[in-house]
PDB file of N, CA and C in Angstrom:
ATOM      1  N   UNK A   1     132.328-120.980 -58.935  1.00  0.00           N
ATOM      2  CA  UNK A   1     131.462-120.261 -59.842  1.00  0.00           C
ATOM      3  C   UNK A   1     130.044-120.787 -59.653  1.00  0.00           C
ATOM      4  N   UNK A   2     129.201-120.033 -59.394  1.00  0.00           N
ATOM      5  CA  UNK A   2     127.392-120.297 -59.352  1.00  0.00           C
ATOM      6  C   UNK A   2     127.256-120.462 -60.704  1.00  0.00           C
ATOM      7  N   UNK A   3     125.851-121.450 -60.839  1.00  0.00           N
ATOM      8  CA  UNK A   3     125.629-121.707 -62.576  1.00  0.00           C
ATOM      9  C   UNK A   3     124.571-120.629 -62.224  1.00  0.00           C
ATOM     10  N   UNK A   4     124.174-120.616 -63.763  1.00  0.00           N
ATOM     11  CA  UNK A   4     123.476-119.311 -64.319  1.00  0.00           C
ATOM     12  C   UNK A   4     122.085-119.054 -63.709  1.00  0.00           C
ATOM     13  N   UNK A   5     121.462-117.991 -62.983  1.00  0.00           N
ATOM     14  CA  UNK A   5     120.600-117.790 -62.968  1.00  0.00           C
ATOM     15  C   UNK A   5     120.655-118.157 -61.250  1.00  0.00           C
ATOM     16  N   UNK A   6     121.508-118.982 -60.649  1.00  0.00           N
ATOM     17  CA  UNK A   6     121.655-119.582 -58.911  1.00  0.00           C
ATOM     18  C   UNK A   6     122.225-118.386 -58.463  1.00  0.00           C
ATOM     19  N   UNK A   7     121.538-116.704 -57.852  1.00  0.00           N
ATOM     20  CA  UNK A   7     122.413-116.129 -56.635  1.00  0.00           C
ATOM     21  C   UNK A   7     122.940-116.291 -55.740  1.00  0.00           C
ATOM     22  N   UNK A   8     124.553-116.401 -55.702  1.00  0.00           N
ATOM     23  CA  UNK A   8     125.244-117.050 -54.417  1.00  0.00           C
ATOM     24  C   UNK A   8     125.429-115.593 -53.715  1.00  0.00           C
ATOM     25  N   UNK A   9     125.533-115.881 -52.458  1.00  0.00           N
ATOM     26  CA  UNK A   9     126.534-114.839 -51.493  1.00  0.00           C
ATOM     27  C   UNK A   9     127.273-115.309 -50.689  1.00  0.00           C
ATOM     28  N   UNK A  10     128.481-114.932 -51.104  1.00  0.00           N
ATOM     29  CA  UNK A  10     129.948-115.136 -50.304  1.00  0.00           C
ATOM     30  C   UNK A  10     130.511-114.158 -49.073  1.00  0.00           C
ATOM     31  N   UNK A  11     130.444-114.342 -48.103  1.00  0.00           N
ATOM     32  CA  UNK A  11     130.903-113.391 -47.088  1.00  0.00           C
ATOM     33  C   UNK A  11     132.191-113.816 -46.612  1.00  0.00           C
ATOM     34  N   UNK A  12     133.277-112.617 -46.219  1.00  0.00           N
ATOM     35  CA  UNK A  12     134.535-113.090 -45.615  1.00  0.00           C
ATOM     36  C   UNK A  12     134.906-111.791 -44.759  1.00  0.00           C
ATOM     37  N   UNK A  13     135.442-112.152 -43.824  1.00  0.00           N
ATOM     38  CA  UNK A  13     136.108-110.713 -42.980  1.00  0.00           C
ATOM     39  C   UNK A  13     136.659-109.738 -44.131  1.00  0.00           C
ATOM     40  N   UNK A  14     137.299-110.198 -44.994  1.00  0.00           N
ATOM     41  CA  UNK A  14     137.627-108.899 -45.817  1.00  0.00           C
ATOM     42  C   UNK A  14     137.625-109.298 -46.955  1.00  0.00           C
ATOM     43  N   UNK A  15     138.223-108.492 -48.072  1.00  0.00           N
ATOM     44  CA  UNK A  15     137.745-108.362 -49.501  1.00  0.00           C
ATOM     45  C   UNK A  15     139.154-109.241 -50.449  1.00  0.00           C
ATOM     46  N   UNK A  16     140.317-109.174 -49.884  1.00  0.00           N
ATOM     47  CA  UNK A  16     141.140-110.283 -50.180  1.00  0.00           C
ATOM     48  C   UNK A  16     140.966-111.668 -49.616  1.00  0.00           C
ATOM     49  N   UNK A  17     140.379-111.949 -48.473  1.00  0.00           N
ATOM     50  CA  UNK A  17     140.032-113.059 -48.521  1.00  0.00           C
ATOM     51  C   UNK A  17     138.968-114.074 -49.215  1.00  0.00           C
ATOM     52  N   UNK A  18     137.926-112.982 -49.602  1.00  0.00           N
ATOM     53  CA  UNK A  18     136.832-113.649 -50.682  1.00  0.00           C
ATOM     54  C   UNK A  18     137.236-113.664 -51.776  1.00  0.00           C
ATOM     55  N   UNK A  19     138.542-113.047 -52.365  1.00  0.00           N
ATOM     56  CA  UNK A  19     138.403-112.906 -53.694  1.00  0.00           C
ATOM     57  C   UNK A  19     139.677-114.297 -53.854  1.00  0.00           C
ATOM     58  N   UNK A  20     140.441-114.364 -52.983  1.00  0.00           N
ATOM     59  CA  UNK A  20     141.264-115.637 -52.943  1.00  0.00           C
ATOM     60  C   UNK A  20     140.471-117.346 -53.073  1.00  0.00           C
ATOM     61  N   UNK A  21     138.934-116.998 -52.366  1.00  0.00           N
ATOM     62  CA  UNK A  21     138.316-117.628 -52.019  1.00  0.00           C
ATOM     63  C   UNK A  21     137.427-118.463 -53.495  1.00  0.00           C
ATOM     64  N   UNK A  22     136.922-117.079 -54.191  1.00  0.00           N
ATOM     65  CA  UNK A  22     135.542-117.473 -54.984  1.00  0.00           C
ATOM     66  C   UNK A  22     136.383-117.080 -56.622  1.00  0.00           C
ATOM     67  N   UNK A  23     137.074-115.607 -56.713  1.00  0.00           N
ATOM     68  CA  UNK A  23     137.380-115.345 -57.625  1.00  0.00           C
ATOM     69  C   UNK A  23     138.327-115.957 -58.937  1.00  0.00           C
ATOM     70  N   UNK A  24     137.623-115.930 -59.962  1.00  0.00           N
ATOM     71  CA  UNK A  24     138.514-116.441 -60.800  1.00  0.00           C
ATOM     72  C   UNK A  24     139.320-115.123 -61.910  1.00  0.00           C
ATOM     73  N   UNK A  25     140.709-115.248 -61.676  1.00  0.00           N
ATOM     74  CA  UNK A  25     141.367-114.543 -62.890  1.00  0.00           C
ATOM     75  C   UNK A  25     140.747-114.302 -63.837  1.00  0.00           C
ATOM     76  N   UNK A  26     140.721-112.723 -64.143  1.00  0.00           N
ATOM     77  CA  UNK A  26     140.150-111.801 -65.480  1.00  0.00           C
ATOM     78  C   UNK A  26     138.274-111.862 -65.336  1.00  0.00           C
ATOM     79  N   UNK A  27     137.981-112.789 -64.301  1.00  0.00           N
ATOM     80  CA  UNK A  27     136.262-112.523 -63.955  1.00  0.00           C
ATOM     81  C   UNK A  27     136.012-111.499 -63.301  1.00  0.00           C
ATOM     82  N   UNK A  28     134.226-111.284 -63.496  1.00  0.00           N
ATOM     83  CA  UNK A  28     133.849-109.665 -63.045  1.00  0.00           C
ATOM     84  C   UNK A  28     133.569-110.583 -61.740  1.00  0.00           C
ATOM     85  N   UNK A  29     133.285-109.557 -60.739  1.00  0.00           N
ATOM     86  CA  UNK A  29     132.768-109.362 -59.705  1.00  0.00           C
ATOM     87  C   UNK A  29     132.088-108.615 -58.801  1.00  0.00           C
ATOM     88  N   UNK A  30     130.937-108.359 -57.784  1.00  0.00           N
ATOM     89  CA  UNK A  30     131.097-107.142 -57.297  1.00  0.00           C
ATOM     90  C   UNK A  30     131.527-107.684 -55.799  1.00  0.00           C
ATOM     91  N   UNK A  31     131.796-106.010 -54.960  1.00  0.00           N
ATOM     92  CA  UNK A  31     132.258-106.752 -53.795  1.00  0.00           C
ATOM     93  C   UNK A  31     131.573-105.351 -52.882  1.00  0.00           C
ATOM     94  N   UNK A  32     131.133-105.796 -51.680  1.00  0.00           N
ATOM     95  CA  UNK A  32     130.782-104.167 -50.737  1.00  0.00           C
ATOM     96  C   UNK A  32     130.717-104.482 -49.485  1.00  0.00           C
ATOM     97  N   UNK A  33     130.526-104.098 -48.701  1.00  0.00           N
ATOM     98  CA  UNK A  33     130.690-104.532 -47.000  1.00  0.00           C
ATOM     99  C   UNK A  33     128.773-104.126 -46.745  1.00  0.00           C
ATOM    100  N   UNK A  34     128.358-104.696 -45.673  1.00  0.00           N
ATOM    101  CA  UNK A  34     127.245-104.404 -45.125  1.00  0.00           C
ATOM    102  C   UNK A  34     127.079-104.417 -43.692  1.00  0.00           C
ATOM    103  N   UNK A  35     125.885-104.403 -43.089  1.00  0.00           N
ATOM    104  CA  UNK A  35     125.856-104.150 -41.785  1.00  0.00           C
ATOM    105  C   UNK A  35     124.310-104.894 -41.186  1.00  0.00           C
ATOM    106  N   UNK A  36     124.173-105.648 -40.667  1.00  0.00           N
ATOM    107  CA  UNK A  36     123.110-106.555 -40.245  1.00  0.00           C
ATOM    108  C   UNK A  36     122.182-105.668 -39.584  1.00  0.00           C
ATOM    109  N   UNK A  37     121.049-105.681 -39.578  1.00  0.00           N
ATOM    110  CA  UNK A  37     120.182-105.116 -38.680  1.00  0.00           C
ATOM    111  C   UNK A  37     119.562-105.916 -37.547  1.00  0.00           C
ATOM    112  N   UNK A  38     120.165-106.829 -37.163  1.00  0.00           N
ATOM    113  CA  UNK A  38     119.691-108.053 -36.337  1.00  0.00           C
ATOM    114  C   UNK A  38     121.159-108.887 -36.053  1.00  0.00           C
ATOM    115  N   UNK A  39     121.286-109.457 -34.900  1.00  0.00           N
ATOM    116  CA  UNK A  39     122.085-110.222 -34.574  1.00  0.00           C
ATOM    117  C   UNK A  39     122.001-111.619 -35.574  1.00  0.00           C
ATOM    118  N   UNK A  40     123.162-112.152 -35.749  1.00  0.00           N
ATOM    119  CA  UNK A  40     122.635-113.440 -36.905  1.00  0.00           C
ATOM    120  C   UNK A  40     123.803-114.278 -36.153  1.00  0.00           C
ATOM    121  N   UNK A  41     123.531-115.477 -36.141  1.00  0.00           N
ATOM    122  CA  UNK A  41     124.359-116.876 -36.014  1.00  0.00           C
ATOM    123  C   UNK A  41     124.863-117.205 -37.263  1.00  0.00           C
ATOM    124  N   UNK A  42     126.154-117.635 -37.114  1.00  0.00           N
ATOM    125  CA  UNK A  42     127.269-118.183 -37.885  1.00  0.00           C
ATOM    126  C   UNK A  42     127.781-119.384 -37.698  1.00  0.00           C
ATOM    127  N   UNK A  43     127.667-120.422 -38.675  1.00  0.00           N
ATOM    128  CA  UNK A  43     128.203-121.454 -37.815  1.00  0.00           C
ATOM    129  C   UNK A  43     129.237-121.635 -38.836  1.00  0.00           C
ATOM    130  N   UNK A  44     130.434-121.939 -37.565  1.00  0.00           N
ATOM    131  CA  UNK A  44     132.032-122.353 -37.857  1.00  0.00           C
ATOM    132  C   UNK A  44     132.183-123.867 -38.416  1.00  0.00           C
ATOM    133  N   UNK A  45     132.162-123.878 -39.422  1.00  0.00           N
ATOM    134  CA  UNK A  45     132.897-125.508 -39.755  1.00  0.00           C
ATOM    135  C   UNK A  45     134.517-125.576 -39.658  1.00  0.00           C
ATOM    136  N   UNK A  46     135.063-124.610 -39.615  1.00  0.00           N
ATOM    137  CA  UNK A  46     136.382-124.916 -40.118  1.00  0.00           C
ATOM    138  C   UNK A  46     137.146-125.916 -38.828  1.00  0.00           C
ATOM    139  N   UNK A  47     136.459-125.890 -37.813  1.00  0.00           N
ATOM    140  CA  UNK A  47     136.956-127.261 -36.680  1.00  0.00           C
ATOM    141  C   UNK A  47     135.765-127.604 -35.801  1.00  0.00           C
ATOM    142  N   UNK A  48     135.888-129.175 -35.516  1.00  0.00           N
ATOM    143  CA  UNK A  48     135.280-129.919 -35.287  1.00  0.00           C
ATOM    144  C   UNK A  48     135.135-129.753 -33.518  1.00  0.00           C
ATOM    145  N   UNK A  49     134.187-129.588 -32.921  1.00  0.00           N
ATOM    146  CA  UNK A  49     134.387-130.045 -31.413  1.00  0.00           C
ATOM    147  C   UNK A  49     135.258-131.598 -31.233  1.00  0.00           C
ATOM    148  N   UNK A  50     135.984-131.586 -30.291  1.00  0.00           N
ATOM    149  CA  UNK A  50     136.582-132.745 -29.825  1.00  0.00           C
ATOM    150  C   UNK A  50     135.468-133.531 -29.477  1.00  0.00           C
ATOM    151  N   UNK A  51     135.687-135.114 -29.688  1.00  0.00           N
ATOM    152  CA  UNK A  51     134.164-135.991 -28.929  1.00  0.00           C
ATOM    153  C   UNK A  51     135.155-136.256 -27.555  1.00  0.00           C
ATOM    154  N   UNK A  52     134.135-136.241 -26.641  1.00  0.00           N
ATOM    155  CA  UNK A  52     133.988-136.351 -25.430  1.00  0.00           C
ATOM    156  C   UNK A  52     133.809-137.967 -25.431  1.00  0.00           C
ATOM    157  N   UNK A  53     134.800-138.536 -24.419  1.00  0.00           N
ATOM    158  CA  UNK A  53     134.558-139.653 -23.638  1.00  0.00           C
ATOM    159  C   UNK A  53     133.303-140.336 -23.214  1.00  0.00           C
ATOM    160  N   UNK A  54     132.777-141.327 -23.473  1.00  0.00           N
ATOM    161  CA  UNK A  54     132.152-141.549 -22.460  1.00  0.00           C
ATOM    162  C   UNK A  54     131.807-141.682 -21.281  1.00  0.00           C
ATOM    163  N   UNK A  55     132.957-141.704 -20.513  1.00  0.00           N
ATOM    164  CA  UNK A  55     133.177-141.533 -19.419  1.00  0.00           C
ATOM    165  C   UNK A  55     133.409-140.622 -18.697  1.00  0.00           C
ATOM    166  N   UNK A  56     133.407-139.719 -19.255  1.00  0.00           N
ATOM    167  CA  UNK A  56     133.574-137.621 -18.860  1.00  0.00           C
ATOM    168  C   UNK A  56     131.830-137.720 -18.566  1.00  0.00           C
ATOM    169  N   UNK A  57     132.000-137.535 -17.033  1.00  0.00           N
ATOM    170  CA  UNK A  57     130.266-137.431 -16.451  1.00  0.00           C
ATOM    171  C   UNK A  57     129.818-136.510 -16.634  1.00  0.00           C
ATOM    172  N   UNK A  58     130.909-135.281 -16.932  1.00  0.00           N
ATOM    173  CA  UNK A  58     130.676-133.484 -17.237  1.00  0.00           C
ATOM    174  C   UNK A  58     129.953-133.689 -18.732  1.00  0.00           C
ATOM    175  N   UNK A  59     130.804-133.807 -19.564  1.00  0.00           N
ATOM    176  CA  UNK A  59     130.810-133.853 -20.995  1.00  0.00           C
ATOM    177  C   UNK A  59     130.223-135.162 -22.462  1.00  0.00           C
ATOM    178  N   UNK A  60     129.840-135.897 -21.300  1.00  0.00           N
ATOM    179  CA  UNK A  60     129.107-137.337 -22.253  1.00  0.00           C
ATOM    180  C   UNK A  60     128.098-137.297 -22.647  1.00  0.00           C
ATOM    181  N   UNK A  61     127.131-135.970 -22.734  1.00  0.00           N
ATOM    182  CA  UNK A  61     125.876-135.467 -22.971  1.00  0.00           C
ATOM    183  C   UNK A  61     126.457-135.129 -24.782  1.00  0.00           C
ATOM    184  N   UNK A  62     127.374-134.412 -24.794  1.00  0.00           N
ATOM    185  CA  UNK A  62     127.897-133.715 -25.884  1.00  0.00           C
ATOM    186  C   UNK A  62     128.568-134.580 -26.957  1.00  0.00           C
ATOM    187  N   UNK A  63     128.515-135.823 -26.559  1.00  0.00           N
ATOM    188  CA  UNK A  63     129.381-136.872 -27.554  1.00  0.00           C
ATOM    189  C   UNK A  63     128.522-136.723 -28.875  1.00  0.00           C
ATOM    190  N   UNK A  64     126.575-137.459 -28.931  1.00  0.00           N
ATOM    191  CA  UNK A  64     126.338-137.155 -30.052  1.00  0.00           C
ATOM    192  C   UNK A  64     126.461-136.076 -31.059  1.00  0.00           C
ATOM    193  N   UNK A  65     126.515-134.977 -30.174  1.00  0.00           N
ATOM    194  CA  UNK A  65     126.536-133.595 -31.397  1.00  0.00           C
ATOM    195  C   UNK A  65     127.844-133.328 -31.734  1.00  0.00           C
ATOM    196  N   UNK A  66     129.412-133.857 -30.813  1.00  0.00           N
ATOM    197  CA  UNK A  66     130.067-133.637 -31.232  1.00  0.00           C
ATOM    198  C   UNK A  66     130.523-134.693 -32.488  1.00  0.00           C
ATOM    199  N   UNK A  67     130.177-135.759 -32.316  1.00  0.00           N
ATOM    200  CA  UNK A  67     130.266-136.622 -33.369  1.00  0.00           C
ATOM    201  C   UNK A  67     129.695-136.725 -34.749  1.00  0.00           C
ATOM    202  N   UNK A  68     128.523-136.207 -34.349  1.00  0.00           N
ATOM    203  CA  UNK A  68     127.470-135.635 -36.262  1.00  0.00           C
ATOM    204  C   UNK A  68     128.464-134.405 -36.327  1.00  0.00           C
ATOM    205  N   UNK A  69     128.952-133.282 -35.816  1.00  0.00           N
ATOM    206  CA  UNK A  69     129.653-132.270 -36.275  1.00  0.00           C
ATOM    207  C   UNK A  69     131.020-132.822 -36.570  1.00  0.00           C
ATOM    208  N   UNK A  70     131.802-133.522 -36.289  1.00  0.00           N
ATOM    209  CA  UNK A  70     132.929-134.247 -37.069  1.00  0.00           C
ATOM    210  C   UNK A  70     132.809-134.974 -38.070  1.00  0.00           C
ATOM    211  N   UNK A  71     131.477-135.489 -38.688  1.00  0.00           N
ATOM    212  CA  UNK A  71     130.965-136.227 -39.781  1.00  0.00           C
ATOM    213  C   UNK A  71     130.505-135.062 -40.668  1.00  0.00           C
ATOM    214  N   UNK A  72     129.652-134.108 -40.103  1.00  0.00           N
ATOM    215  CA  UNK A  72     129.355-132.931 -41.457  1.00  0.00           C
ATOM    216  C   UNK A  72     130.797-132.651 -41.807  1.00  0.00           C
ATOM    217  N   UNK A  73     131.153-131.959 -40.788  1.00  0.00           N
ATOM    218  CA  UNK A  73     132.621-130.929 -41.416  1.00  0.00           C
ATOM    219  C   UNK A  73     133.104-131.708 -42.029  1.00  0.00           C
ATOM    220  N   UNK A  74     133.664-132.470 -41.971  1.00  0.00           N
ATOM    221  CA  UNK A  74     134.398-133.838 -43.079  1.00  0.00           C
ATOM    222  C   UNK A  74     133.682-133.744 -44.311  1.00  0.00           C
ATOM    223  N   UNK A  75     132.554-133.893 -44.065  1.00  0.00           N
ATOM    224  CA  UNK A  75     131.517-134.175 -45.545  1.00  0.00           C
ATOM    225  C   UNK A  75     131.901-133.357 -46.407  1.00  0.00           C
ATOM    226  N   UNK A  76     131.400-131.708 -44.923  1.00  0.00           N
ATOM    227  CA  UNK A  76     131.237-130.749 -46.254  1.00  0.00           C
ATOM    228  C   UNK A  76     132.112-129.787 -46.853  1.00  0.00           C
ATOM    229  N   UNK A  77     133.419-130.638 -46.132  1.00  0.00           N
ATOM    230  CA  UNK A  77     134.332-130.159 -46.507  1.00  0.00           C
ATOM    231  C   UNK A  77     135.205-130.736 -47.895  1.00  0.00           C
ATOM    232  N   UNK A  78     134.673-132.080 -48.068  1.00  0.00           N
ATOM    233  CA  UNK A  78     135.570-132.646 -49.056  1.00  0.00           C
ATOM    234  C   UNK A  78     135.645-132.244 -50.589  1.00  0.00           C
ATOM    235  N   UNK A  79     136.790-132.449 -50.733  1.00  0.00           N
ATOM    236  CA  UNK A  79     136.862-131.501 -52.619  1.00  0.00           C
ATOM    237  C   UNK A  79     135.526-131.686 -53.683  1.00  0.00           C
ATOM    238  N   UNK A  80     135.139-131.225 -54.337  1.00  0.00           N
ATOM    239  CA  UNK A  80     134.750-131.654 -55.136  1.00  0.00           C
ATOM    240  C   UNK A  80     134.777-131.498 -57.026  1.00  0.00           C
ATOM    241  N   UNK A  81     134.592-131.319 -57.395  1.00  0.00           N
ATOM    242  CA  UNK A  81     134.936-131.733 -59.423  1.00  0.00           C
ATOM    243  C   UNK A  81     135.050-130.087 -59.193  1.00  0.00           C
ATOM    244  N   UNK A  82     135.357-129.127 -58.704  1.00  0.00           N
ATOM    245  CA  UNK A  82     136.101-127.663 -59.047  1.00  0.00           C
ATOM    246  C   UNK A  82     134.301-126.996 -59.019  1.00  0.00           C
ATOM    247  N   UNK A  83     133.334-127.292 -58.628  1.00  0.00           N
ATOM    248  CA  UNK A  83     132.149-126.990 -58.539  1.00  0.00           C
ATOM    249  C   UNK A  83     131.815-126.238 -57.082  1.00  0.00           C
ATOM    250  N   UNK A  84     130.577-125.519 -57.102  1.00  0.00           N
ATOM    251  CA  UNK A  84     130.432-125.635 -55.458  1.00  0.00           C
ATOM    252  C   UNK A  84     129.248-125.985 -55.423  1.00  0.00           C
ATOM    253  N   UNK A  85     128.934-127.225 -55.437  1.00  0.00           N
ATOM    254  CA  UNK A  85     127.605-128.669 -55.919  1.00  0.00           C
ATOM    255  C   UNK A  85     127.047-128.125 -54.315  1.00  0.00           C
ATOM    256  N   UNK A  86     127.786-128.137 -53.396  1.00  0.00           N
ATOM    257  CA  UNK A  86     126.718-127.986 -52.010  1.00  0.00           C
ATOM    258  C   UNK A  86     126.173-127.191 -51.934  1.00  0.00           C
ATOM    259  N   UNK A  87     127.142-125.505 -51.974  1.00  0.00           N
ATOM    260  CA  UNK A  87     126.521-124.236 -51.648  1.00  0.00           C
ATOM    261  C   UNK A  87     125.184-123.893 -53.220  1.00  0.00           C
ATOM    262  N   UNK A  88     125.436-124.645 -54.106  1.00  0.00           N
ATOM    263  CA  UNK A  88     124.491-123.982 -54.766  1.00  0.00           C
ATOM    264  C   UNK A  88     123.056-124.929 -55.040  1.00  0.00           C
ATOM    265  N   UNK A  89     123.393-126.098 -54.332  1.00  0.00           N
ATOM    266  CA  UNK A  89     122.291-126.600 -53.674  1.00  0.00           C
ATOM    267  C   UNK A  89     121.464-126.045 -52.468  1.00  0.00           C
ATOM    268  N   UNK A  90     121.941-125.715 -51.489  1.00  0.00           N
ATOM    269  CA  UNK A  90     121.808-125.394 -50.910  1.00  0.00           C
ATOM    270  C   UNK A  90     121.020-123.669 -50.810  1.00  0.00           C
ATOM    271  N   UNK A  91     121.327-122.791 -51.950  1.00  0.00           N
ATOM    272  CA  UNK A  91     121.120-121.894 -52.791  1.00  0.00           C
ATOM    273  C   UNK A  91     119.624-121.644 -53.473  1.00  0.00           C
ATOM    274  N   UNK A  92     119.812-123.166 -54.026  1.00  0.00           N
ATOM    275  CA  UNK A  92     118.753-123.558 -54.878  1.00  0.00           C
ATOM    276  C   UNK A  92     117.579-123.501 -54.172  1.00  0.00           C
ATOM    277  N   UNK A  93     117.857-124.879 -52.939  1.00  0.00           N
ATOM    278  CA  UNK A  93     116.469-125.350 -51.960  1.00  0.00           C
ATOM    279  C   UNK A  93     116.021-123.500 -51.368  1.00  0.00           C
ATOM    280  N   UNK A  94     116.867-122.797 -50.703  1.00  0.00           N
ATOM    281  CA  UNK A  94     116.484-121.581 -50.167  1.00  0.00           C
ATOM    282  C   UNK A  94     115.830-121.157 -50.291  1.00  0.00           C
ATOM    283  N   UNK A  95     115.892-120.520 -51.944  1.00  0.00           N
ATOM    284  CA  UNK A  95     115.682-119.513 -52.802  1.00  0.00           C
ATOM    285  C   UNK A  95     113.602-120.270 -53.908  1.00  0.00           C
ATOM    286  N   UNK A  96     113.830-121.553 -53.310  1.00  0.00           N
ATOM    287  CA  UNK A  96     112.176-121.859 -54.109  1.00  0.00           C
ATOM    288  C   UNK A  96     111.134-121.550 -53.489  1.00  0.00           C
ATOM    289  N   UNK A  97     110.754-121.118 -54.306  1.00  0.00           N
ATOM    290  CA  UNK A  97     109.011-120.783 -53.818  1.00  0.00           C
ATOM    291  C   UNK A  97     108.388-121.632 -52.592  1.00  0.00           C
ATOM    292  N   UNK A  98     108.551-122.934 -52.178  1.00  0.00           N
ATOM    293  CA  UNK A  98     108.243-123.521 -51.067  1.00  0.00           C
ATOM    294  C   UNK A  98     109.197-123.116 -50.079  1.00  0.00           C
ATOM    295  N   UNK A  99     110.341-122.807 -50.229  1.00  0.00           N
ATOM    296  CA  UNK A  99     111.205-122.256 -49.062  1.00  0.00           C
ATOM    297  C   UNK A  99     110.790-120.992 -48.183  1.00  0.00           C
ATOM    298  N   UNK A 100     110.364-120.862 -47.431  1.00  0.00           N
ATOM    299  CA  UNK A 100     110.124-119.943 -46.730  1.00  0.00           C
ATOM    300  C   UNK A 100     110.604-119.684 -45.736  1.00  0.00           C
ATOM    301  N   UNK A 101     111.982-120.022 -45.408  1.00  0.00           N
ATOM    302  CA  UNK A 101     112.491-120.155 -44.011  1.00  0.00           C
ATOM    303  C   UNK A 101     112.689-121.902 -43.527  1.00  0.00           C
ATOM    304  N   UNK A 102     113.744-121.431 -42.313  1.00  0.00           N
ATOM    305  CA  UNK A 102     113.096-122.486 -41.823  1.00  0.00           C
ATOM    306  C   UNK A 102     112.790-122.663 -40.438  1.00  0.00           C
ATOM    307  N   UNK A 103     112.472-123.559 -40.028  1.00  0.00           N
ATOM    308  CA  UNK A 103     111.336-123.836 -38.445  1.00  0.00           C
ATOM    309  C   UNK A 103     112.306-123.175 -37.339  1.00  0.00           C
ATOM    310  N   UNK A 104     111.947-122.434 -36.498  1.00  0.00           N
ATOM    311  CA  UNK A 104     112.861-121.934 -35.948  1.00  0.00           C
ATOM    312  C   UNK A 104     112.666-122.654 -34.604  1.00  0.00           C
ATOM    313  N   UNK A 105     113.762-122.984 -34.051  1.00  0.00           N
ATOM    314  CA  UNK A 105     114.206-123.949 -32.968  1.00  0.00           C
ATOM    315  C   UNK A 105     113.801-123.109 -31.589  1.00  0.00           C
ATOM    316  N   UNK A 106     113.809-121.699 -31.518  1.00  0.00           N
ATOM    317  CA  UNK A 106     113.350-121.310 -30.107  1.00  0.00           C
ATOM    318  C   UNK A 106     112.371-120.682 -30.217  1.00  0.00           C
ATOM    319  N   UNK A 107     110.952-120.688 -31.135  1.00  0.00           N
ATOM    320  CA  UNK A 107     109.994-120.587 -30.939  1.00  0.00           C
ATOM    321  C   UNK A 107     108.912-121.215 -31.562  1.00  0.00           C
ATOM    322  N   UNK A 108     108.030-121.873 -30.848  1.00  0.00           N
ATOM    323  CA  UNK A 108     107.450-123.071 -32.074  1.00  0.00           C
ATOM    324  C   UNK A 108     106.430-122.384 -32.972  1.00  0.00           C
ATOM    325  N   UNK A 109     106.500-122.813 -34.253  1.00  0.00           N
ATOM    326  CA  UNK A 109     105.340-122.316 -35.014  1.00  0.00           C
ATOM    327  C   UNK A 109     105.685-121.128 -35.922  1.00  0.00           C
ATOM    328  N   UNK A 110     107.346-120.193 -35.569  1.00  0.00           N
ATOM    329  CA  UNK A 110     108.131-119.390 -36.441  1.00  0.00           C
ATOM    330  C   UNK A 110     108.984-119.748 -37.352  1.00  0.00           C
ATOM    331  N   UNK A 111     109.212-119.373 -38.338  1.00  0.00           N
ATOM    332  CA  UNK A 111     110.387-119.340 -39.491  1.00  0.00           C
ATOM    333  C   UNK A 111     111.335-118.733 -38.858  1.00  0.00           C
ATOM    334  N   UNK A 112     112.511-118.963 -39.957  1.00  0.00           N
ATOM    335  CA  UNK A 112     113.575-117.699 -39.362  1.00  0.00           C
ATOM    336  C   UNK A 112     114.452-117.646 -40.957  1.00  0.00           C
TER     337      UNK A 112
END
């Protein structure tokens, strides 16, 4: 449940899976499908890249990122008091007047 006044948006391939997801018994909801006008990135937490060896001459480039991505997903995955303290943090920072995006990684000097 979002506290009062925090707009969350929940997306899921379909409409029984969000409502298994977010919904609580005898609560309102709305629910509708949409359609992007732009390609958008998604990022998967639900599994971790494997860390790579150090010794994999192919793959030992990839150890740090696979290792901070086995430390988030863990993080942000762990239970918490029946709240969703991250996503509506996360919600929060977005949605303030200083938020404007953020720095976009393949072009310098853009938001996204």
């Amino acid at each position: 449940m979002s506290p009062a006044g925090i707009p969350m948006f929940y997306g899921a391939a379909d409409l029984e899976t969000a409502l298994v997801e977010v919904a609580e018994a005898g609560g309102r909801f709305a629910a509708g499908t949409f359609e992007t006008l732009k390609h958008v990135m998604v990022l998967d937490v639900r599994h971790a890249p494997a860390v790579p060896s150090l010794f994999d001459s192919v793959h030992a480039k990839d150890r740090a990122v696979a290792q901070f991505m086995q430390m988030f997903i863990t993080d942000f995955g762990l239970l918490s008091t029946g709240s969703f303290a991250r996503t509506s943090t996360t919600c929060r920072h977005r949605s303030s007047p200083s938020s404007s995006g953020r720095r976009s990684s393949a072009k310098t000097g853009s938001r996204s």
